[in-house]
Protein backbone atom coordinates (compact mmCIF):
# COMPACT_ATOMS: atom_id res chain seq x y z
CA UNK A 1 0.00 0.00 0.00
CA UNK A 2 1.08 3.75 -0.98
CA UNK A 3 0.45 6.29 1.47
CA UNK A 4 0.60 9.96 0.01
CA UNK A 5 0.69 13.15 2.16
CA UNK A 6 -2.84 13.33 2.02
CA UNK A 7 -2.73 10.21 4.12
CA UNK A 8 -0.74 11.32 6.57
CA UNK A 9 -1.41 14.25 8.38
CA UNK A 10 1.73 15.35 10.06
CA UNK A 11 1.18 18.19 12.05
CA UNK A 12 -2.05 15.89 13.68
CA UNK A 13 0.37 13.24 14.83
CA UNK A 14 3.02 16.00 16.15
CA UNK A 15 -0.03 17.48 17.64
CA UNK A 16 -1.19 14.22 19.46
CA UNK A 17 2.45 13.59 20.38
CA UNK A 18 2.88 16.77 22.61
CA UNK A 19 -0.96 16.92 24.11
CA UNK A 20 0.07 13.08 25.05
CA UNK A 21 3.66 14.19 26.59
CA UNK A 22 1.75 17.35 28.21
CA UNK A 23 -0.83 15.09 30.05
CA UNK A 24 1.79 12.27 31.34
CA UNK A 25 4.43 14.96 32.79
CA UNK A 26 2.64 18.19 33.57
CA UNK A 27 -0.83 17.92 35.35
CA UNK A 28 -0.66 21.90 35.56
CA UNK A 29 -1.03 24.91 33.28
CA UNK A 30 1.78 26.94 31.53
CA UNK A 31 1.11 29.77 33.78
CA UNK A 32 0.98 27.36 36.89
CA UNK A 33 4.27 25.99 36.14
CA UNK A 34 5.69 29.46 35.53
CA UNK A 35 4.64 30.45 38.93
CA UNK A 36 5.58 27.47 40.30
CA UNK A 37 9.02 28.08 39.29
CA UNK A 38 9.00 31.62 40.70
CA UNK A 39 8.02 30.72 43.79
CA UNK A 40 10.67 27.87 44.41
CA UNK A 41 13.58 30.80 43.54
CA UNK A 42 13.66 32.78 46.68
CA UNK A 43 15.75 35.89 46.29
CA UNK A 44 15.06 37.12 49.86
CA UNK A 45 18.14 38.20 51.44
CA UNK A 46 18.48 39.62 55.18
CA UNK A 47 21.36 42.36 55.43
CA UNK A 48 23.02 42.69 58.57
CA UNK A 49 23.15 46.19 60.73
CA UNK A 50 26.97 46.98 61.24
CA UNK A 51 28.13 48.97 64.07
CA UNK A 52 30.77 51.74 63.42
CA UNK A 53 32.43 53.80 66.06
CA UNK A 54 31.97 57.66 65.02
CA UNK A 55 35.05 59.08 67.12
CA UNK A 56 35.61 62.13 65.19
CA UNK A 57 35.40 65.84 67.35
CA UNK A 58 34.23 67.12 63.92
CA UNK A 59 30.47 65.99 64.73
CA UNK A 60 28.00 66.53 66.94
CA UNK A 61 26.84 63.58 69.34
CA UNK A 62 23.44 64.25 67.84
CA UNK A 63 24.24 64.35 64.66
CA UNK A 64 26.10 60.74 65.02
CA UNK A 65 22.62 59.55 66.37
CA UNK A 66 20.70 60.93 63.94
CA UNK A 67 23.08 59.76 61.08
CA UNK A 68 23.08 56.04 62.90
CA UNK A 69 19.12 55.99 63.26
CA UNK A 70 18.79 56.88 59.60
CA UNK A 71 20.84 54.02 58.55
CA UNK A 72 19.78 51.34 60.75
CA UNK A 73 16.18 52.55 58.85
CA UNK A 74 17.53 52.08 55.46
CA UNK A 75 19.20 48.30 56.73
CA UNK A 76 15.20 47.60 57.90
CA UNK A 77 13.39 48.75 54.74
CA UNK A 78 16.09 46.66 52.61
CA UNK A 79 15.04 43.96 54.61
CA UNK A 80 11.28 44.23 54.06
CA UNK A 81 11.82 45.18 50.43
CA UNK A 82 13.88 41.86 49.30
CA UNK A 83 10.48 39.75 51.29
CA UNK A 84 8.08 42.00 49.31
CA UNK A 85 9.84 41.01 45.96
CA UNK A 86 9.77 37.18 46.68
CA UNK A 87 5.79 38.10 47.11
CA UNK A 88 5.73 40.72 43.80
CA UNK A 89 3.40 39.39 41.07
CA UNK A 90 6.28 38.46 38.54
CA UNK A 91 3.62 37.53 36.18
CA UNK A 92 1.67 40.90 35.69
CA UNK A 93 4.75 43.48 35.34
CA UNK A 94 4.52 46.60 33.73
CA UNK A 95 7.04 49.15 32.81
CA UNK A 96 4.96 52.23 33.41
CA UNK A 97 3.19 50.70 36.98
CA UNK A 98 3.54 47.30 38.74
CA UNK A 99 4.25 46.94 42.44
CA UNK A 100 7.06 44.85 41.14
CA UNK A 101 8.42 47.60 39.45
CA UNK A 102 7.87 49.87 41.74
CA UNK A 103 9.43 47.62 44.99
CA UNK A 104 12.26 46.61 42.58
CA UNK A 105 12.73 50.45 42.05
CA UNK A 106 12.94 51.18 45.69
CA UNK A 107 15.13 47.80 46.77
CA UNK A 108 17.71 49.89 44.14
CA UNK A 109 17.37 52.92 46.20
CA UNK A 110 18.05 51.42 49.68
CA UNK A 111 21.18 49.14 48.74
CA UNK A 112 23.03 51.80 47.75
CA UNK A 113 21.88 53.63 50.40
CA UNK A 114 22.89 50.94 53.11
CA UNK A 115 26.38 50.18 50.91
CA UNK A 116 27.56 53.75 50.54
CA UNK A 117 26.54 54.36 54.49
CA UNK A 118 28.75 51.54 55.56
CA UNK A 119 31.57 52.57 52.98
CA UNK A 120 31.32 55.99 54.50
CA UNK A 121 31.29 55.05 58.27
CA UNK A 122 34.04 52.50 57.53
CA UNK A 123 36.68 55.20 55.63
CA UNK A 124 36.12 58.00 57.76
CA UNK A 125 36.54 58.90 61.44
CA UNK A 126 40.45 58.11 62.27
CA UNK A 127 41.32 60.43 64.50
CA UNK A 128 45.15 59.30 63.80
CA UNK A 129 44.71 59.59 60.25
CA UNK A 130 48.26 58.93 58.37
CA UNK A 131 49.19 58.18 54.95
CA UNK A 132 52.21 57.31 53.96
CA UNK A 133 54.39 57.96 50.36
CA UNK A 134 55.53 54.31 50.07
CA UNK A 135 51.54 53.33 50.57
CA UNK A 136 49.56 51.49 47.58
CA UNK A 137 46.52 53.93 48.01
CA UNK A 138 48.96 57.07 47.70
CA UNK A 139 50.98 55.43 44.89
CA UNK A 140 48.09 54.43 42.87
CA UNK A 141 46.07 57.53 42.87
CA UNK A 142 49.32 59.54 42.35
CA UNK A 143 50.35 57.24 39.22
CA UNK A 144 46.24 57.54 37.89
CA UNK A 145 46.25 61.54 38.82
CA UNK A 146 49.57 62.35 37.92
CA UNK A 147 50.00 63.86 41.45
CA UNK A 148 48.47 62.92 44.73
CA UNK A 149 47.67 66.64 45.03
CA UNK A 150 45.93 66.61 41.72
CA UNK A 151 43.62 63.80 42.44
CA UNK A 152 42.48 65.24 45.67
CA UNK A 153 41.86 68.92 43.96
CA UNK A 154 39.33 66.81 41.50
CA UNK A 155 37.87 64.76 44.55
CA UNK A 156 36.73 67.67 46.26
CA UNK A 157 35.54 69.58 43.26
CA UNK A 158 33.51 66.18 42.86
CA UNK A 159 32.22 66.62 46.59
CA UNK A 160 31.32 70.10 45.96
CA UNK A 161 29.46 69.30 42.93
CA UNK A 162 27.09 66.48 43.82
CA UNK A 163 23.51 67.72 45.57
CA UNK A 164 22.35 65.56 48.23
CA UNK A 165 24.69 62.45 47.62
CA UNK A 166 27.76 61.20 47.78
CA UNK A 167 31.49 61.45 46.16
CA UNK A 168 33.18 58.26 45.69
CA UNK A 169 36.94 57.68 44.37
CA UNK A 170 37.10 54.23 42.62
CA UNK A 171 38.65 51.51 40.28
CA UNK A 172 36.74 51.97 36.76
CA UNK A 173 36.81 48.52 35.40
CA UNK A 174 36.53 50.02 31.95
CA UNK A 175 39.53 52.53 32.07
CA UNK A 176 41.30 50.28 34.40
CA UNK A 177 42.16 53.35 36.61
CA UNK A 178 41.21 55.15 39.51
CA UNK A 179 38.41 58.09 38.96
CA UNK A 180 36.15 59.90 41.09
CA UNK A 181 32.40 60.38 40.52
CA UNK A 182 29.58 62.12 42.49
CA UNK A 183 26.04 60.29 42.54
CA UNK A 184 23.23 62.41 43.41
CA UNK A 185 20.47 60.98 45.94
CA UNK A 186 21.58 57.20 46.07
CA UNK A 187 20.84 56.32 42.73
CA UNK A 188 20.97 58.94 39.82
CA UNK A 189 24.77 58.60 37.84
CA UNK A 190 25.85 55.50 40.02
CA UNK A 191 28.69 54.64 37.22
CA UNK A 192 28.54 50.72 36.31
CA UNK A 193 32.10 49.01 36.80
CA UNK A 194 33.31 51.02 39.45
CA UNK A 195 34.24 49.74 42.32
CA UNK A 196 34.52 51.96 45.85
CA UNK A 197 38.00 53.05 47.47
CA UNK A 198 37.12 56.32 48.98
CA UNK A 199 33.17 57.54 50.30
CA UNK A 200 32.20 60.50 51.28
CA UNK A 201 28.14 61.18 52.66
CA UNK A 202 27.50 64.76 50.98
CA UNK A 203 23.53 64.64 52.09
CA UNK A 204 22.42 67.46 54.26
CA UNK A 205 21.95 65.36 57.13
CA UNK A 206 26.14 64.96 57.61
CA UNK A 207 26.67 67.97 57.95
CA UNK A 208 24.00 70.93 58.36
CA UNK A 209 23.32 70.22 61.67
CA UNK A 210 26.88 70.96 62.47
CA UNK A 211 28.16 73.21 59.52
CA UNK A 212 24.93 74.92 58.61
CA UNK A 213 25.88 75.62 54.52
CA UNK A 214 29.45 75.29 55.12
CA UNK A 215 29.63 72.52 52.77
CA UNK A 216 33.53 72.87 51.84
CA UNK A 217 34.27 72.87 56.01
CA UNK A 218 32.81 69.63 56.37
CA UNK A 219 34.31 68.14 53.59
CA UNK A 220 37.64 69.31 54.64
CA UNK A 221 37.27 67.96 58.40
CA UNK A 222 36.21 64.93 56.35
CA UNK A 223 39.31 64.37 54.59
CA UNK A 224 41.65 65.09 57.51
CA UNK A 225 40.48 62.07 59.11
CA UNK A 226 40.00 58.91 56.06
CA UNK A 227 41.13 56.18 57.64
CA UNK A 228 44.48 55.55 55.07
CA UNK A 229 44.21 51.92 56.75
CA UNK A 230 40.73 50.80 55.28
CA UNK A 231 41.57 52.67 52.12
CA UNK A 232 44.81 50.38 51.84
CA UNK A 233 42.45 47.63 52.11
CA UNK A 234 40.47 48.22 49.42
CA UNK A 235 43.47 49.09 47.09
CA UNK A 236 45.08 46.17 47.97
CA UNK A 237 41.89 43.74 46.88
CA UNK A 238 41.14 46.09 43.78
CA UNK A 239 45.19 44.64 42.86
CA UNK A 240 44.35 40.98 43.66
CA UNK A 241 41.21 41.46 41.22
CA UNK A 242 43.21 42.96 38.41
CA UNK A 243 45.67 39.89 38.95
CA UNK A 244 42.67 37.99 38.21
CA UNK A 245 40.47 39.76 35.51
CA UNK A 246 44.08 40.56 33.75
């Protein structure tokens, strides 16, 4: 016997052959399964409050507090945020409104907040602040700057520029060499690829209390006391990545 096409109807057999396969392994729909899967991937996450000792004369007690209390806020929001997104209807998301949009949005907001505020707290504050010529931080930005002098001038013409923010000196990936950047707020020119050596809180709330619009004397009192120490750190892992990445 000849069978022709008309015989055999392809597409009816592929189609029988997948509705078959569909009812012996899945006994849910598509858009089950999809949520399904969502729901087994927990991003959650549960940052940890750090405590930093603020012994610098340049700061009021109550500005201290108030700087502490605002951070240990940010650490608890962060915390709710990343539960809210394991919650978020990934299913339904639009890019003009969708609470997942809008919590993803804000989770953005309050990392860098919380990362920069622990950068900050961490470089600053050494009331026995020293750096030293033969040091890798001094070398580094000297050999990227052309001076030490020179990279400082640009650092605090960075501080001075951003609006409520912060200046950061760090490793650019891309140019492979140190650079400084402002970011205004905590989210608005953050700079992909770079990765922080030297923070610096420029919001209101470090320094108005204390300085009133004296923006330039706070910065200064700022610098005098970077702890040289944790900046050497940093340096020092930025060289064992560039080891690495080549």
């Amino acid at each position: 016997m000849t069978l022709t096409k008309k015989d055999i109807d392809i597409e009816q057999i592929v189609g029988n052959i997948a509705e078959q396969v569909r009812k012996d392994f899945f006994s849910t729909s598509e858009e089950d399964l999809v949520q399904e899967a969502f729901e087994q991937v927990k991003e959650a996450y549960v940052p940890q409050r750090k405590t930093y000792a603020m012994t610098t004369d340049h700061l009021s007690e109550e500005t201290k507090k108030n700087h502490e209390s605002l951070y240990r806020k940010e650490v608890e929001v962060l915390t709710r945020l990343s539960a809210e997104l394991d919650a978020a209807d990934k299913l339904s998301v639009d890019n003009n409104h969708s609470v997942y949009r809008s919590t993803k949005k804000d989770e953005i907001t309050n990392l860098n907040a919380v990362y920069l505020h622990e950068l900050y707290f961490a470089n600053c504050f050494d009331l026995n602040s020293e750096l030293f010529l033969d040091s890798l931080a001094y070398m580094r930005l000297a050999n990227d700057w052309g001076t030490f002098d020179v990279w400082m001038a640009d650092f605090m013409a960075c501080a001075m520029a951003a609006r409520s923010g912060w200046v950061v000196c760090g490793y650019s990936l891309y140019l492979k060499k140190m650079i400084n950047v402002f970011v205004d707020e905590h989210d608005s020119g953050v700079l992909f690829g770079i990765i922080p050596v030297v923070v610096i809180d420029m919001w209101e709330h470090a320094y108005v209390r204390d300085y009133g619009n004296d923006k330039k004397g706070y910065l200064t009192a700022m610098m005098r006391e970077i702890s040289w120490d944790v900046v050497e750190d940093r340096v020092e892992r930025i060289d064992a990545l560039k080891k690495v990445l080549g």
